[in-house]
C-alpha atoms as a PDB file:
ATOM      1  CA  UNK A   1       0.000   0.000   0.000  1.00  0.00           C
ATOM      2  CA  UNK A   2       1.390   3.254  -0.767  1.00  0.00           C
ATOM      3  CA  UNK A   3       0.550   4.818   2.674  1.00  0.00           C
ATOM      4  CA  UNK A   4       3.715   2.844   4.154  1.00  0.00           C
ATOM      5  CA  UNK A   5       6.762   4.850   1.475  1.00  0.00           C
ATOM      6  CA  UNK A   6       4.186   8.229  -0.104  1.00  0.00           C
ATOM      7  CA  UNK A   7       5.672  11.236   2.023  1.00  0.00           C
ATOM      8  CA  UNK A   8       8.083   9.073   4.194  1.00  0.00           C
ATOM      9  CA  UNK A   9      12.209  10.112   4.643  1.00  0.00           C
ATOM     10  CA  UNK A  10      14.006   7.104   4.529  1.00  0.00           C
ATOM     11  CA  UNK A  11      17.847   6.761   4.399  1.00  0.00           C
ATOM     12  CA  UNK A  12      20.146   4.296   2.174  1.00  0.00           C
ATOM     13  CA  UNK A  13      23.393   3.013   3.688  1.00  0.00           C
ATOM     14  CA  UNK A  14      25.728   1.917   0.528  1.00  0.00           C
ATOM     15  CA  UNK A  15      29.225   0.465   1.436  1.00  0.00           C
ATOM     16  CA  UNK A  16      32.160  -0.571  -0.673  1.00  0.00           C
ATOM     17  CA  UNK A  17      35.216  -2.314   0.301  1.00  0.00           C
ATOM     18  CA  UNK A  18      38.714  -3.526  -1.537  1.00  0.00           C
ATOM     19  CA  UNK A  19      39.990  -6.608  -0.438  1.00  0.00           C
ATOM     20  CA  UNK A  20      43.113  -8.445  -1.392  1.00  0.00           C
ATOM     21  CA  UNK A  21      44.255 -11.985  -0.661  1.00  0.00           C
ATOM     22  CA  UNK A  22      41.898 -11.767   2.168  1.00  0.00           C
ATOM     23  CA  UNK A  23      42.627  -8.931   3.264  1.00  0.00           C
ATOM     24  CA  UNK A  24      40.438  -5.325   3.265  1.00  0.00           C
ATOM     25  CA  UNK A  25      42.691  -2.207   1.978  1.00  0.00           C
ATOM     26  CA  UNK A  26      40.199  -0.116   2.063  1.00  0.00           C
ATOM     27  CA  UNK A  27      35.895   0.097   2.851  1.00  0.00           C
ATOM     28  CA  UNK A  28      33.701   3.250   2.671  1.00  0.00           C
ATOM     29  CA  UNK A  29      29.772   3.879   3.766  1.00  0.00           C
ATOM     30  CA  UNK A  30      27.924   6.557   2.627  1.00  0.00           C
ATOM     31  CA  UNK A  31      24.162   7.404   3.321  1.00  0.00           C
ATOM     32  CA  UNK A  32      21.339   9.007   1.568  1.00  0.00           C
ATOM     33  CA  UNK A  33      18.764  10.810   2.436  1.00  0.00           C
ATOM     34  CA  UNK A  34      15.454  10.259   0.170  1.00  0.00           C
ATOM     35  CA  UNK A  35      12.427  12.018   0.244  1.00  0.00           C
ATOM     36  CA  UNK A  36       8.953  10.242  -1.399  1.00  0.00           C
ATOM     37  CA  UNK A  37       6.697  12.671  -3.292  1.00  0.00           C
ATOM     38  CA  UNK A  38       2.829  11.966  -1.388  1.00  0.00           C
ATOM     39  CA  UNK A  39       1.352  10.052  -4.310  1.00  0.00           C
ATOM     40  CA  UNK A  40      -2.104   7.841  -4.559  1.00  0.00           C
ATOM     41  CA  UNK A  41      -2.183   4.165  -5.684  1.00  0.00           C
ATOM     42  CA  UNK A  42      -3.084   4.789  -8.658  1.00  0.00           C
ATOM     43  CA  UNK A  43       0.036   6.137  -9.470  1.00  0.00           C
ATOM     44  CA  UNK A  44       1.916   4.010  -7.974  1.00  0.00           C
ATOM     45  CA  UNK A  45       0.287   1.034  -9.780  1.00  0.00           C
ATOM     46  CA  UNK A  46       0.536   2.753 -12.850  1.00  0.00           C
ATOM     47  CA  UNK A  47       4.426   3.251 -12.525  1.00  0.00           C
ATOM     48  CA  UNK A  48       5.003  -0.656 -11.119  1.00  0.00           C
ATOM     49  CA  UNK A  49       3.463  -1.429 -14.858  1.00  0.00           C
ATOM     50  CA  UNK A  50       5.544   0.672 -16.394  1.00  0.00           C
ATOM     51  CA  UNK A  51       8.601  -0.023 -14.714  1.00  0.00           C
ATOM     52  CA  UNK A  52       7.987  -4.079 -15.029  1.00  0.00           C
ATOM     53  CA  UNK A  53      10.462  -6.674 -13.711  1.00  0.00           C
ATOM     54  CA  UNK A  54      13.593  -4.921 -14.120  1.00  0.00           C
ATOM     55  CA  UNK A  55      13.090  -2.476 -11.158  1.00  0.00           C
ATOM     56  CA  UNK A  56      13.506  -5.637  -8.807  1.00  0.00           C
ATOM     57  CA  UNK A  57      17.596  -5.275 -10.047  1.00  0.00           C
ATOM     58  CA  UNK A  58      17.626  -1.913  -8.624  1.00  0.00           C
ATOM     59  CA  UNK A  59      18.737  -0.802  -5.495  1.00  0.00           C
ATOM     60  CA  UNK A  60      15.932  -0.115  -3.491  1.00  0.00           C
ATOM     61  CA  UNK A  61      13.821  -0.562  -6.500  1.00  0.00           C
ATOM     62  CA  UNK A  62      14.215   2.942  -7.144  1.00  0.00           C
ATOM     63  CA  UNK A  63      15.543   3.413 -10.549  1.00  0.00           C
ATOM     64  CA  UNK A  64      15.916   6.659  -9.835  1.00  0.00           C
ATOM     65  CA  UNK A  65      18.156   7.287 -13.397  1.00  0.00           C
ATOM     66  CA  UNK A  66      15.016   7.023 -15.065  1.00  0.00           C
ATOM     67  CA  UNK A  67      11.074   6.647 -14.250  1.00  0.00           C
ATOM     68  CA  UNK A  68      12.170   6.714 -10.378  1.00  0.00           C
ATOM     69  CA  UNK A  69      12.636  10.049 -10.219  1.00  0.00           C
ATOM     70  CA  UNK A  70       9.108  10.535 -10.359  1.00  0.00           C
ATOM     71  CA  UNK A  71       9.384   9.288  -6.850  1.00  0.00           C
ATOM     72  CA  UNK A  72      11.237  11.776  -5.091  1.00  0.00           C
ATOM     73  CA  UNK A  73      10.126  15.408  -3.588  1.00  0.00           C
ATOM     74  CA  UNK A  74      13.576  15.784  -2.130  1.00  0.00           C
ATOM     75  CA  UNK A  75      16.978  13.995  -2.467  1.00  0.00           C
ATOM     76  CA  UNK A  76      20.216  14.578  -0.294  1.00  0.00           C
ATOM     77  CA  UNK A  77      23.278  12.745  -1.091  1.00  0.00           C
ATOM     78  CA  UNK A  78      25.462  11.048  -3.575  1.00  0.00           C
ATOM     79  CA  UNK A  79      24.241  10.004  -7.069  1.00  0.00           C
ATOM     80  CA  UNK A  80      26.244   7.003  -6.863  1.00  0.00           C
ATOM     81  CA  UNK A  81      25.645   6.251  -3.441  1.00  0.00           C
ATOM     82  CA  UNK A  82      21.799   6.335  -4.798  1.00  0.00           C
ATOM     83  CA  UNK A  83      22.528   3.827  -7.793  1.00  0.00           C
ATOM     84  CA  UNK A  84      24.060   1.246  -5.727  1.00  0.00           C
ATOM     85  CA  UNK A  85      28.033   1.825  -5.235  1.00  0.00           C
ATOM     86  CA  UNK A  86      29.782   5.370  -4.228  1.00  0.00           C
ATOM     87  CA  UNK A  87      31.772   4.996  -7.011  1.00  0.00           C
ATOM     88  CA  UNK A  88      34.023   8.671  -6.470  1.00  0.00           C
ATOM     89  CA  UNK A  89      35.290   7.711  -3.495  1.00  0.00           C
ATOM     90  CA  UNK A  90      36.312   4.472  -4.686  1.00  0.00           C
ATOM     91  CA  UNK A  91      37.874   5.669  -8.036  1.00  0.00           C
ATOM     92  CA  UNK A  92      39.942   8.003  -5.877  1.00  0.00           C
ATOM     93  CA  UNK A  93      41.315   4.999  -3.669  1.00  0.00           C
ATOM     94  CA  UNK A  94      42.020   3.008  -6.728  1.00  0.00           C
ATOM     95  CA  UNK A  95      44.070   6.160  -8.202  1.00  0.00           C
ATOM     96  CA  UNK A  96      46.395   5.468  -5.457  1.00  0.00           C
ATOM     97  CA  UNK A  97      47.841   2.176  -6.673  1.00  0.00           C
ATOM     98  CA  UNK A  98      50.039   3.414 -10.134  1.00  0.00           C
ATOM     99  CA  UNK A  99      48.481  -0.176 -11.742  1.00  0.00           C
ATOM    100  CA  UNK A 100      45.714   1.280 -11.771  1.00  0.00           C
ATOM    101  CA  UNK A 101      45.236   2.803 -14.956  1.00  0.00           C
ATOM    102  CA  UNK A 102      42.192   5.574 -15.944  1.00  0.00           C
ATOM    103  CA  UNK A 103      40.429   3.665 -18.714  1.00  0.00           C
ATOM    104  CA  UNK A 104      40.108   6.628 -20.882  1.00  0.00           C
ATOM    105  CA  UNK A 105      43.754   8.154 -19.894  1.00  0.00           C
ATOM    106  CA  UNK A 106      46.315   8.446 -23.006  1.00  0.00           C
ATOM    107  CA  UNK A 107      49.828   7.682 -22.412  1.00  0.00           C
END
């Protein structure tokens, strides 16, 4: 029933961690802060249609890079950290190690 998320705060705890040989080098948790919109059912139904199956592979079942972010009134916090992995902080750990090489970077 809609009455339980329409209007409601919640927040979403995302971690990441790099591990080697059994060993962590390096974890991270970030939070967000998400706002649902007050919407009626028939909304809601309407945008479970649309959305279909897939939105059960989303974190939180948001999608919030597409239909989802007909969801939100207010959002605070990372992007990433929203789809599933806070990917900045990570990319800057990983630019620590010189074998790690920017995908796009030219030599």
């Amino acid at each position: 029933h809609h009455a339980q998320v329409s209007g409601d705060t919640h927040e979403l705890i995302c971690a990441v961690c790099v591990a080697c040989q059994n060993n962590v080098l390096w974890s991270y948790e970030a939070r967000a802060r998400l706002t649902m919109r007050d919407f009626s059912d028939r909304f809601l139904d309407h945008y479970l249609t649309i959305a279909g199956e897939g939105i059960c592979a989303s974190v939180g079942a948001y999608q919030i890079e597409s239909l989802g972010a007909h969801l939100f009134s207010d959002i605070q916090g990372d992007y990433f950290t929203i789809l599933g992995l806070p990917l900045l902080p990570l990319l800057s750990f990983l630019r620590q190690y010189p074998e790690y090489e920017v995908p796009f970077a030219q030599k």
